[in-house]
N, C-alpha and C. Protein backbone atom coordinates (compact mmCIF):
# COMPACT_ATOMS: atom_id res chain seq x y z
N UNK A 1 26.06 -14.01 -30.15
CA UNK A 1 24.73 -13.45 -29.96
C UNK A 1 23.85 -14.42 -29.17
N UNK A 2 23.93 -15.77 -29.22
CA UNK A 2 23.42 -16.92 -28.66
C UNK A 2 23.50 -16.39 -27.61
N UNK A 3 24.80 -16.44 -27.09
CA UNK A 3 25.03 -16.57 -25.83
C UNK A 3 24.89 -15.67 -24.99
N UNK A 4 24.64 -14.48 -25.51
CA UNK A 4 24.10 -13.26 -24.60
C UNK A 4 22.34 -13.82 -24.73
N UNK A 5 21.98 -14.02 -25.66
CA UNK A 5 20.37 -14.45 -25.42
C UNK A 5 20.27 -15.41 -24.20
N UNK A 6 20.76 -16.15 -24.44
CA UNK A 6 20.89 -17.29 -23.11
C UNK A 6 21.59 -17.15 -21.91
N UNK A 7 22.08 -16.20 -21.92
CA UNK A 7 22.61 -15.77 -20.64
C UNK A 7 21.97 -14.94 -19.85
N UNK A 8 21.19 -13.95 -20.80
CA UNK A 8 20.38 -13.36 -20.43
C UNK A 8 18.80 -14.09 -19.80
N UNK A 9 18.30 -15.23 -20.54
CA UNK A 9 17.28 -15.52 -20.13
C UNK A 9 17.90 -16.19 -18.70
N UNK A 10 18.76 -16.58 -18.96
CA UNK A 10 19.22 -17.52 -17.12
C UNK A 10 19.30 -16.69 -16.11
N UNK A 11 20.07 -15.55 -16.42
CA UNK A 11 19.52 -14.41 -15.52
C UNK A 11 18.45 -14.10 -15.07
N UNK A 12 17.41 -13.48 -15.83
CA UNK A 12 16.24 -13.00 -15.81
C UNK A 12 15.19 -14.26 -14.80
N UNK A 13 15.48 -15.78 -15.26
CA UNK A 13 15.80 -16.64 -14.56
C UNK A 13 15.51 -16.51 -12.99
N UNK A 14 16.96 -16.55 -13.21
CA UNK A 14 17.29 -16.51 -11.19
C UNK A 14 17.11 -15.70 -10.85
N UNK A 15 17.05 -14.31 -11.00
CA UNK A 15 16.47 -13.07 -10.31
C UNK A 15 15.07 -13.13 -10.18
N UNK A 16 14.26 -13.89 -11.14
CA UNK A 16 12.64 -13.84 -10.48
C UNK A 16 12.66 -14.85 -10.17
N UNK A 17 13.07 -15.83 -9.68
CA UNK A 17 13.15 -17.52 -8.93
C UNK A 17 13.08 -16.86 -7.75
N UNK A 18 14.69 -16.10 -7.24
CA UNK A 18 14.83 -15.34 -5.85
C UNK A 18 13.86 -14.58 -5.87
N UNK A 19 13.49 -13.67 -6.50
CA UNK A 19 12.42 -12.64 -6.02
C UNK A 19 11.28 -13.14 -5.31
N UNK A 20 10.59 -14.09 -5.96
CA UNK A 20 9.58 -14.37 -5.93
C UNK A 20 9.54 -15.44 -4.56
N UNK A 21 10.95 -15.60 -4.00
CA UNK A 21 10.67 -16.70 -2.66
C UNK A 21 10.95 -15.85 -2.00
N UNK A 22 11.67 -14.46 -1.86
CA UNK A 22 11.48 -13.95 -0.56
C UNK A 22 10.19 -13.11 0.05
N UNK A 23 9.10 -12.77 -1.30
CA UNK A 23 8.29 -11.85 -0.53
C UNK A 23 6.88 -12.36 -1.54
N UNK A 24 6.90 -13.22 -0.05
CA UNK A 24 4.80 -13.91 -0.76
C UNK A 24 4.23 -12.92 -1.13
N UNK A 25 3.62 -11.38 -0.47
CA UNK A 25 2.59 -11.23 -0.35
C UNK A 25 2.69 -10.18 -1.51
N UNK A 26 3.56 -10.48 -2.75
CA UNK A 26 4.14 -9.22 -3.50
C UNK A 26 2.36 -9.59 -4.60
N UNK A 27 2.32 -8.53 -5.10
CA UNK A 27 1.22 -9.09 -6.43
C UNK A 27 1.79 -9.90 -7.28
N UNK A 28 0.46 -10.68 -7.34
CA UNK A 28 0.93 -11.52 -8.42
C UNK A 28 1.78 -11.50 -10.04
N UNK A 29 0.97 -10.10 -10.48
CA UNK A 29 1.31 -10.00 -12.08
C UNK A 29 2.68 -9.23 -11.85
N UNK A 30 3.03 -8.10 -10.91
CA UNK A 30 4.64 -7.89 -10.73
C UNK A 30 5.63 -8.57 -10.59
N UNK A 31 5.65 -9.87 -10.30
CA UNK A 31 6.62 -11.18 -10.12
C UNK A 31 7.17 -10.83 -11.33
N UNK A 32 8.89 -10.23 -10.96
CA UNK A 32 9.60 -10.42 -12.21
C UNK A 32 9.86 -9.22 -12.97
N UNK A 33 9.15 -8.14 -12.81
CA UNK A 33 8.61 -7.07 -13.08
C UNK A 33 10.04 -6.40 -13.27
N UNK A 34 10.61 -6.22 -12.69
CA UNK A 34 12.14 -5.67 -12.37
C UNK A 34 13.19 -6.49 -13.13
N UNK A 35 12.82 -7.39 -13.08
CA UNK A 35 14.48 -8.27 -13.74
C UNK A 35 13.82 -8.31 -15.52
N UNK A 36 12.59 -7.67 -15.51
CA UNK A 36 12.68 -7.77 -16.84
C UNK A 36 13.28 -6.63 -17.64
N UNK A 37 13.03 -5.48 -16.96
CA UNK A 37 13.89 -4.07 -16.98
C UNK A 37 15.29 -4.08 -17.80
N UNK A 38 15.93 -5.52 -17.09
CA UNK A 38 17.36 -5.29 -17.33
C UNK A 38 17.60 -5.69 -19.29
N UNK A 39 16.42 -6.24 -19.39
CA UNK A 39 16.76 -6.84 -21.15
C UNK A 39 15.81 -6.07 -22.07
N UNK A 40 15.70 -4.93 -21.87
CA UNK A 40 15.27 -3.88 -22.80
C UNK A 40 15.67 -4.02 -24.09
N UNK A 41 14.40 -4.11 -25.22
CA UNK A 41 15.10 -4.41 -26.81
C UNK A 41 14.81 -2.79 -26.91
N UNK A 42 15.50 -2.95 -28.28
CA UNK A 42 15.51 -1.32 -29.11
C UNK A 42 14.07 -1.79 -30.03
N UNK A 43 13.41 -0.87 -30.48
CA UNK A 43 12.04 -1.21 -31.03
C UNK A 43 12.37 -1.72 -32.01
N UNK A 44 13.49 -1.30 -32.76
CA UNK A 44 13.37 -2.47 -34.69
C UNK A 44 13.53 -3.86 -33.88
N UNK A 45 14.03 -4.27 -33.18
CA UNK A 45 13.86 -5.73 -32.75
C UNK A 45 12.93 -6.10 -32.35
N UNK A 46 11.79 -5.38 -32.37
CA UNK A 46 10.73 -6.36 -31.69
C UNK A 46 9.90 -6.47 -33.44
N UNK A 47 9.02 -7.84 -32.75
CA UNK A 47 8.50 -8.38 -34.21
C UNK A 47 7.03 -7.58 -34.33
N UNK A 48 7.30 -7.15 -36.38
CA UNK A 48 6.40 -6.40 -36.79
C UNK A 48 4.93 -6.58 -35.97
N UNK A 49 4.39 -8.01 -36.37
CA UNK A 49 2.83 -8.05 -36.14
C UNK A 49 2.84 -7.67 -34.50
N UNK A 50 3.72 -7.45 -33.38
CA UNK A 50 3.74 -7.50 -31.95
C UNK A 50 3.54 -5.85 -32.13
N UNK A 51 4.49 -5.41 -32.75
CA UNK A 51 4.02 -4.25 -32.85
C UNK A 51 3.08 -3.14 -33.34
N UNK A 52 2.81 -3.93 -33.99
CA UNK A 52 1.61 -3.03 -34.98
C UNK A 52 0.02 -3.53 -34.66
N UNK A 53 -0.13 -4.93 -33.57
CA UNK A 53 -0.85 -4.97 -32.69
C UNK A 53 -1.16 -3.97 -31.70
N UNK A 54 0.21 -3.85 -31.51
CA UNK A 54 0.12 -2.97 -29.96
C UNK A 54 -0.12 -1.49 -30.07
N UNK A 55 0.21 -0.91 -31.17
CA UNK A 55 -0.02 0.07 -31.72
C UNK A 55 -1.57 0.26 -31.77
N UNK A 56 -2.10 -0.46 -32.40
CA UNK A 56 -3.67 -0.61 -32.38
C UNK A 56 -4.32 -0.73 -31.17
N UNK A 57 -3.73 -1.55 -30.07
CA UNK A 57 -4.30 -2.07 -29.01
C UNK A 57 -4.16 -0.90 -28.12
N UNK A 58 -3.32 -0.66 -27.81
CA UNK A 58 -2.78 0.67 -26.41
C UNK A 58 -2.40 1.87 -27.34
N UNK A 59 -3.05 2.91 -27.73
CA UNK A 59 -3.22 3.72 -28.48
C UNK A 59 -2.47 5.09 -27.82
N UNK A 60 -2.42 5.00 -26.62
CA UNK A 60 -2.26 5.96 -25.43
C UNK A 60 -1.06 5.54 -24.45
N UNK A 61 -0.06 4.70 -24.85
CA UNK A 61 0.52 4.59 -23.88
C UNK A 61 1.56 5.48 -23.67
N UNK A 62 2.47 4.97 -22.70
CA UNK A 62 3.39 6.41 -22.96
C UNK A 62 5.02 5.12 -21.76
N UNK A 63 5.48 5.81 -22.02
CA UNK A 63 6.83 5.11 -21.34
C UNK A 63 7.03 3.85 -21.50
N UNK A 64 6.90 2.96 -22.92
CA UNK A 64 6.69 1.99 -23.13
C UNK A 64 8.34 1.74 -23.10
N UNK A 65 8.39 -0.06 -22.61
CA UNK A 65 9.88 -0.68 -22.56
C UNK A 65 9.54 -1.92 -23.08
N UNK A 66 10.07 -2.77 -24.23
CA UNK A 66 10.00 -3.50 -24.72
C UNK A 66 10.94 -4.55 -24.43
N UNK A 67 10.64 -5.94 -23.90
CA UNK A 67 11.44 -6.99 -23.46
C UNK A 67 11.57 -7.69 -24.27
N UNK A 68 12.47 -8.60 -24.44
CA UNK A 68 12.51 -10.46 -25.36
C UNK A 68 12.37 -11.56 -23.64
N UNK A 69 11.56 -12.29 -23.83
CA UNK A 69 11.39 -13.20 -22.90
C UNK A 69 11.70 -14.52 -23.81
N UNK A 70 11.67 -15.85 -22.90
CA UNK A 70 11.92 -16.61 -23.80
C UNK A 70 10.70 -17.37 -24.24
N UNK A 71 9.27 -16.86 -23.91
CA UNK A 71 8.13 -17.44 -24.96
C UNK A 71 7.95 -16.12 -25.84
N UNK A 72 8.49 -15.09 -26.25
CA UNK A 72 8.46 -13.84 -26.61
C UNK A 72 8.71 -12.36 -26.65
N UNK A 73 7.70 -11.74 -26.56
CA UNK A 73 7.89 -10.31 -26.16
C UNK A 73 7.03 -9.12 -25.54
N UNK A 74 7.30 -8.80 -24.23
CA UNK A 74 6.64 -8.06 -23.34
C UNK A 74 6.44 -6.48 -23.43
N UNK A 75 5.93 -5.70 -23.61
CA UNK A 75 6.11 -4.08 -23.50
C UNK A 75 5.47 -3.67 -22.79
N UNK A 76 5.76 -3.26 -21.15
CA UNK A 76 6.13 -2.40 -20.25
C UNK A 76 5.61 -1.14 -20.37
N UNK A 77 4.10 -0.35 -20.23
CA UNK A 77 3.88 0.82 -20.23
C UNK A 77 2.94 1.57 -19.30
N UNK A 78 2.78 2.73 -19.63
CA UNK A 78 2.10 3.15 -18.42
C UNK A 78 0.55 3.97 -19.28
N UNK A 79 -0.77 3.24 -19.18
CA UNK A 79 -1.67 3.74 -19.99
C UNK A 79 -2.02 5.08 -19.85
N UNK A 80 -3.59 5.68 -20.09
CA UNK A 80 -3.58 7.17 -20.32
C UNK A 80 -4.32 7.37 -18.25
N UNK A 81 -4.47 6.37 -17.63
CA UNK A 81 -5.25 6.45 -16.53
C UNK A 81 -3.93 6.53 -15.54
N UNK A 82 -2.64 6.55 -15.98
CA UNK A 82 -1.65 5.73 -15.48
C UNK A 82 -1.58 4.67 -14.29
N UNK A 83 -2.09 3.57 -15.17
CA UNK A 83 -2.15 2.17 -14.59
C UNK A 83 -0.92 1.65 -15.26
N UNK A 84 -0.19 0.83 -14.55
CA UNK A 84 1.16 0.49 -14.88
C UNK A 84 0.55 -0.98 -15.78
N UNK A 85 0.78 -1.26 -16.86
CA UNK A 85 0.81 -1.77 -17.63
C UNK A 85 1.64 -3.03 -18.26
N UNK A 86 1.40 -4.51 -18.74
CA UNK A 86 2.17 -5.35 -19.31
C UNK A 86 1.48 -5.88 -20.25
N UNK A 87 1.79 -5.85 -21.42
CA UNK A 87 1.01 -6.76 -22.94
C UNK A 87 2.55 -7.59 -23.48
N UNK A 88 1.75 -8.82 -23.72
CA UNK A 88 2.88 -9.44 -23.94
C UNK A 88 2.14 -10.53 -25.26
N UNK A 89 3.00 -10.78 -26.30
CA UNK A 89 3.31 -11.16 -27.16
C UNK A 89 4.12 -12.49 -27.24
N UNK A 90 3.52 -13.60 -28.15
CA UNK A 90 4.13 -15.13 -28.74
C UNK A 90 5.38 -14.28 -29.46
N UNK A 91 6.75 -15.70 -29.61
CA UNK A 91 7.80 -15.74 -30.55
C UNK A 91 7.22 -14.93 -31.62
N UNK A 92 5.58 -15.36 -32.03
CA UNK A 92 5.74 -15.20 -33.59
C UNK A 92 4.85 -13.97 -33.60
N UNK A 93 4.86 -12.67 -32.72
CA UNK A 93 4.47 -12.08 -32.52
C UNK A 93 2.80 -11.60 -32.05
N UNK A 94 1.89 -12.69 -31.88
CA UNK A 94 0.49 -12.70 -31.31
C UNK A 94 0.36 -12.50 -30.39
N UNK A 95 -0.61 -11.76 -30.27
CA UNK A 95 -1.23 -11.46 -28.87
C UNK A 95 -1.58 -12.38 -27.59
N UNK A 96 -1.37 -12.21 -26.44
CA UNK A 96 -1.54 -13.54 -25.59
C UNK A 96 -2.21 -12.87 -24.52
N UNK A 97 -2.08 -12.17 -23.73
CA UNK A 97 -2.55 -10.79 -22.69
C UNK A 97 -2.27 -9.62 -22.33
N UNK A 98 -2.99 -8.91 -21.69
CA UNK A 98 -2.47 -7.94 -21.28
C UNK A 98 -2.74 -7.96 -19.41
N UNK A 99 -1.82 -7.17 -18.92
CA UNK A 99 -2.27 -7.12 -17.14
C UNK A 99 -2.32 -5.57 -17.23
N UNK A 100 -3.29 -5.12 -16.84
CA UNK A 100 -3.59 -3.65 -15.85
C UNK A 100 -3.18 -3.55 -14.21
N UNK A 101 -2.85 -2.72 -13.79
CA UNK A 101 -2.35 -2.46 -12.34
C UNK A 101 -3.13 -1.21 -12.06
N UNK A 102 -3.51 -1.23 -11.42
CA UNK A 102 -4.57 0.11 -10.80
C UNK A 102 -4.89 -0.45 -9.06
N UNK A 103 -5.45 1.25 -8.97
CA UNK A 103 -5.75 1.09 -7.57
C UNK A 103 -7.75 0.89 -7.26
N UNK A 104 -8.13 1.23 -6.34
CA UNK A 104 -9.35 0.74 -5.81
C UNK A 104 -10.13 2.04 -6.70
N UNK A 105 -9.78 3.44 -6.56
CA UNK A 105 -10.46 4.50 -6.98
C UNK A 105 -10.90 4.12 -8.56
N UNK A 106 -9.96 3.18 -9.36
CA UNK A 106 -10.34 3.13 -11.15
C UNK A 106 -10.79 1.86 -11.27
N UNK A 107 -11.14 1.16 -10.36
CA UNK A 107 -12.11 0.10 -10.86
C UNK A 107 -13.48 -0.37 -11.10
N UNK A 108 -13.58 -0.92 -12.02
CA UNK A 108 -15.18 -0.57 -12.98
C UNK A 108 -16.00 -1.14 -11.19
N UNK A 109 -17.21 -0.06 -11.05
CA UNK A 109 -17.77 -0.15 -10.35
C UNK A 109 -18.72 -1.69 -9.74
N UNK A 110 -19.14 -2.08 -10.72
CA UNK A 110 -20.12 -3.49 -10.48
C UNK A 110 -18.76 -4.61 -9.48
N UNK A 111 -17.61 -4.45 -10.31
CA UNK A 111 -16.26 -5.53 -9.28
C UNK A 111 -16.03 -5.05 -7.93
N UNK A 112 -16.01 -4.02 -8.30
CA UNK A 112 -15.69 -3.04 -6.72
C UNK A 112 -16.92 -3.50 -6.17
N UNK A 113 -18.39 -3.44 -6.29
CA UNK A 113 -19.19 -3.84 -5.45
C UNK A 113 -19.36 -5.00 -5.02
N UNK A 114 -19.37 -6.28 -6.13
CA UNK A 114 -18.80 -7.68 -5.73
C UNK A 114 -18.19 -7.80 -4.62
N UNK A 115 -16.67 -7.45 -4.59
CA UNK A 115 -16.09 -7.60 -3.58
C UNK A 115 -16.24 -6.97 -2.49
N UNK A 116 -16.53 -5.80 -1.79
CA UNK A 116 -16.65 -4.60 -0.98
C UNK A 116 -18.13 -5.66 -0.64
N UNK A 117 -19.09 -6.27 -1.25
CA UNK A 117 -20.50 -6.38 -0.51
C UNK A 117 -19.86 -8.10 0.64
N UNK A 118 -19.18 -8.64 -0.03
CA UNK A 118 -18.09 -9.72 1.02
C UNK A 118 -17.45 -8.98 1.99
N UNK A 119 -16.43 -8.21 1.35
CA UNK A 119 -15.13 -7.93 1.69
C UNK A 119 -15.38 -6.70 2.61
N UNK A 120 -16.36 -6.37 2.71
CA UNK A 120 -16.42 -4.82 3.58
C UNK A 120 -15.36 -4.27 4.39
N UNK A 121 -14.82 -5.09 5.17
CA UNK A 121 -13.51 -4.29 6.14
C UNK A 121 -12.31 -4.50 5.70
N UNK A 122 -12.47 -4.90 4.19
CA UNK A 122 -11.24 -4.98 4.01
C UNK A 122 -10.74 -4.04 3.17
N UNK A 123 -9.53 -3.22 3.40
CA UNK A 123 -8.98 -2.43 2.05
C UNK A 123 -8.63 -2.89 0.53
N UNK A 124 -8.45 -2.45 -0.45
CA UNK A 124 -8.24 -3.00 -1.62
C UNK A 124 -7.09 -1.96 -1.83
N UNK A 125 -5.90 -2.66 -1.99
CA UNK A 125 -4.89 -2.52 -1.82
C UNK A 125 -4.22 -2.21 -3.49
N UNK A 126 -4.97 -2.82 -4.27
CA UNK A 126 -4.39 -3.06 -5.78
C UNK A 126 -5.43 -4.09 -6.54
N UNK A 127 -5.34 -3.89 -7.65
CA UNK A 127 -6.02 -4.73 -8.95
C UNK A 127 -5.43 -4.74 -9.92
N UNK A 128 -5.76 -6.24 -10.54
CA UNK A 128 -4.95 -6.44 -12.03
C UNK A 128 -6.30 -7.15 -12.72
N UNK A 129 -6.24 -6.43 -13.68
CA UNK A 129 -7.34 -6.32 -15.00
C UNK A 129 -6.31 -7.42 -15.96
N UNK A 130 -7.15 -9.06 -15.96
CA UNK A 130 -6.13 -9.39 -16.91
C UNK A 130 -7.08 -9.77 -18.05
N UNK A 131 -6.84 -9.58 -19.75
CA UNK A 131 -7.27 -9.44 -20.29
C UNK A 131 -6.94 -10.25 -21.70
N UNK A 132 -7.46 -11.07 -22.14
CA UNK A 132 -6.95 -12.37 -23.29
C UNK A 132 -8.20 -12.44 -24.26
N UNK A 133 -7.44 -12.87 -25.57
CA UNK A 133 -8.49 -13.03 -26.86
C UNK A 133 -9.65 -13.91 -26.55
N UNK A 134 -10.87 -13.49 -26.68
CA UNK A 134 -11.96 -14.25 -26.73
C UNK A 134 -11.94 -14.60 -25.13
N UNK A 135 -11.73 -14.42 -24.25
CA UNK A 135 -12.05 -14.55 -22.44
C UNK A 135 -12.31 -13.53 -22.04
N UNK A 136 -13.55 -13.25 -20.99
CA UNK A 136 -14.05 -11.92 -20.03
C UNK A 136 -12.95 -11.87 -19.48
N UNK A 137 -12.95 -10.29 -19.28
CA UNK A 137 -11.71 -10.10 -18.58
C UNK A 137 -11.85 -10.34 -16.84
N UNK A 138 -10.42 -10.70 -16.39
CA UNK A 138 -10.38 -11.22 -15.08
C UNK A 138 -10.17 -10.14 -14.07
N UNK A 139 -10.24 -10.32 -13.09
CA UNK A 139 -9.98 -9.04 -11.81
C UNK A 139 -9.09 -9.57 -10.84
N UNK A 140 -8.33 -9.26 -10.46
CA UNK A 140 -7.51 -9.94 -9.14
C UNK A 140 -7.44 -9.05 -8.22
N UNK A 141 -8.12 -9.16 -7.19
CA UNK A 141 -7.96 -7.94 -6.23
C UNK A 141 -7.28 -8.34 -5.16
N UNK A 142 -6.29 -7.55 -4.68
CA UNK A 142 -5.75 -7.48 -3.37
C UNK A 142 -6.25 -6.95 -2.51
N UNK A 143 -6.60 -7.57 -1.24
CA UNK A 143 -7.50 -7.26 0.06
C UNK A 143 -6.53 -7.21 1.47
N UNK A 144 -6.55 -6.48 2.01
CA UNK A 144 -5.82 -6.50 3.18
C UNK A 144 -6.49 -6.00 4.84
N UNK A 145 -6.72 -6.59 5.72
CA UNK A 145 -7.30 -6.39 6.67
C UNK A 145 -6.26 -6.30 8.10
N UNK A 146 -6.62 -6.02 9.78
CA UNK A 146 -5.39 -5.98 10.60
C UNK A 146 -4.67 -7.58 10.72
N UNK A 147 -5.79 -8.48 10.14
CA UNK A 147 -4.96 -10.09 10.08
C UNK A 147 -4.69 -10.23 9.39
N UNK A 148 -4.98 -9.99 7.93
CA UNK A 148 -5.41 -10.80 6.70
C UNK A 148 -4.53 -10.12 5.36
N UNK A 149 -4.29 -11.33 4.55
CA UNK A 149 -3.99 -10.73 2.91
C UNK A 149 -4.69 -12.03 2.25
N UNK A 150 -5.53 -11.19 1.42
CA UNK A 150 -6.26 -11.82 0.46
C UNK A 150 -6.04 -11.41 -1.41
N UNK A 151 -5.76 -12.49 -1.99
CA UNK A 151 -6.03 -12.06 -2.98
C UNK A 151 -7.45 -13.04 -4.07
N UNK A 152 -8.14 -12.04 -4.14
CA UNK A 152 -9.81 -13.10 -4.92
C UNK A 152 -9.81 -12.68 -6.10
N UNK A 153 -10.03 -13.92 -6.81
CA UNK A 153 -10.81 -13.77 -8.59
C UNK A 153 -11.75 -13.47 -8.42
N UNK A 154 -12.15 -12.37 -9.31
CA UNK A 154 -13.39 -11.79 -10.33
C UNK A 154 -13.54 -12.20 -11.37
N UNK A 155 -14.49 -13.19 -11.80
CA UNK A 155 -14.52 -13.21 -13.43
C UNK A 155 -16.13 -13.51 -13.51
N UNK A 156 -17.12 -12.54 -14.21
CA UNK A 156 -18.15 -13.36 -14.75
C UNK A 156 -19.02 -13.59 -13.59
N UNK A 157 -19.08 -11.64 -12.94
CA UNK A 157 -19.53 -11.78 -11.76
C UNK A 157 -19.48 -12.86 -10.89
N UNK A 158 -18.61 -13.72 -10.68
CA UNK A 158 -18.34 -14.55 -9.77
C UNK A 158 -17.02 -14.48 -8.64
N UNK A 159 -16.87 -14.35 -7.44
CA UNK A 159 -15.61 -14.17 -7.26
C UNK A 159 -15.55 -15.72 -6.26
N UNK A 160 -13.75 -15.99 -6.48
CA UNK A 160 -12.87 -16.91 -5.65
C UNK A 160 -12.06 -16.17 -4.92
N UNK A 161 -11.59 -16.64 -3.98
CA UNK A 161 -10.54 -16.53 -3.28
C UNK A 161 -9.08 -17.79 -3.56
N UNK A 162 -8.23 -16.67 -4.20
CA UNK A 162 -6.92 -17.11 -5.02
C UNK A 162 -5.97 -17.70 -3.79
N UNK A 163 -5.41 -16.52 -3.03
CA UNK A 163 -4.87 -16.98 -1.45
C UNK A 163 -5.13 -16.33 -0.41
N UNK A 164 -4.74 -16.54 0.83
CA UNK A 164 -5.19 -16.26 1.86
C UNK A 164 -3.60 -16.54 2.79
N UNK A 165 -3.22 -15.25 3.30
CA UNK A 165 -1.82 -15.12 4.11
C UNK A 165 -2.66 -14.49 5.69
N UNK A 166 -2.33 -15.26 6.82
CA UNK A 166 -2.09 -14.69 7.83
C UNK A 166 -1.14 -14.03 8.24
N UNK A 167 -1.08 -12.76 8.11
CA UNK A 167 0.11 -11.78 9.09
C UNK A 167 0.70 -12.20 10.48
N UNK A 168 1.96 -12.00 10.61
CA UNK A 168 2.39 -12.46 11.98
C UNK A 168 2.75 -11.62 12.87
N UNK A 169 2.13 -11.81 14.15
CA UNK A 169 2.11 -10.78 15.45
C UNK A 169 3.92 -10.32 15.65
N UNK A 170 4.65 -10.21 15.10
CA UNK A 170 5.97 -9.70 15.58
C UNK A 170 6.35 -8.58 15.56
């Protein structure tokens, strides 16, 4: 049993090591997103308090997939807005975050204006709502222009700029 656990995490491993060096401009919170797919638990394996959190927490989800990672456990769903979804869970089953995935049309209006009153020509390509005990929740927006990929923090009406990719004329 060890050794499928550990074989499995080495996997899971090197498939988001590779993933993640061939394609910069992927979102951030999807890194991995796929190779976690492959280690789907059956629900009695995941731990009570993870679940009966989550139960409480995402009330509405629907196509939920439950992972073992090796700081814990992830579940994979799609909320009632269908924003593609990740809440993830400590070994000892606690809450640690959640990421939202949505597009430009479902984001709380005041962020959308933040950025859009900078960002004007730029499209917003995607957002991740990330969300942790006792912290405002964060915004990561993806911006894309005919040069440009941007991705900027929102937090606390304040925004940064996370990275900045120039596109290449080829």
């Amino acid at each position: 049993m060890k050794n499928v656990i550990v074989t499995t995490i080495i996997t899971v491993t090197l498939i988001t090591g590779s993933a993640t060096a061939q394609q910069v401009n992927r979102p951030l919170a999807t890194e991995g997103m796929q190779s976690l797919q492959m280690n789907t638990l059956h629900i009695s394996k995941v731990h009570v308090r993870a679940m009966r959190d989550f139960l409480k927490r995402d009330k509405t989800a629907s196509n939920v997939d439950w992972m073992i990672v090796e700081t814990g456990y992830v579940a994979k769903y799609t909320d009632e807005n269908n924003s593609n979804c990740r809440t993830v869970y400590n070994n000892r089953g606690d809450f640690v975050y959640t990421i939202r995935q949505y597009c430009e049309n479902q984001m709380p209006r005041d962020i959308r204006h933040i950025v859009k009153s900078q960002y004007y020509d730029y499209t917003i390509t995607l957002v991740e709502q990330i969300e942790e005990t006792r912290r405002p929740p964060v915004y990561v927006v993806h911006l894309e222009d005919a040069t440009t990929l941007k991705n900027v923090r929102v937090c606390e009406r304040e925004m940064e700029v996370m990275l900045e990719y120039m596109k290449s004329n080829l």
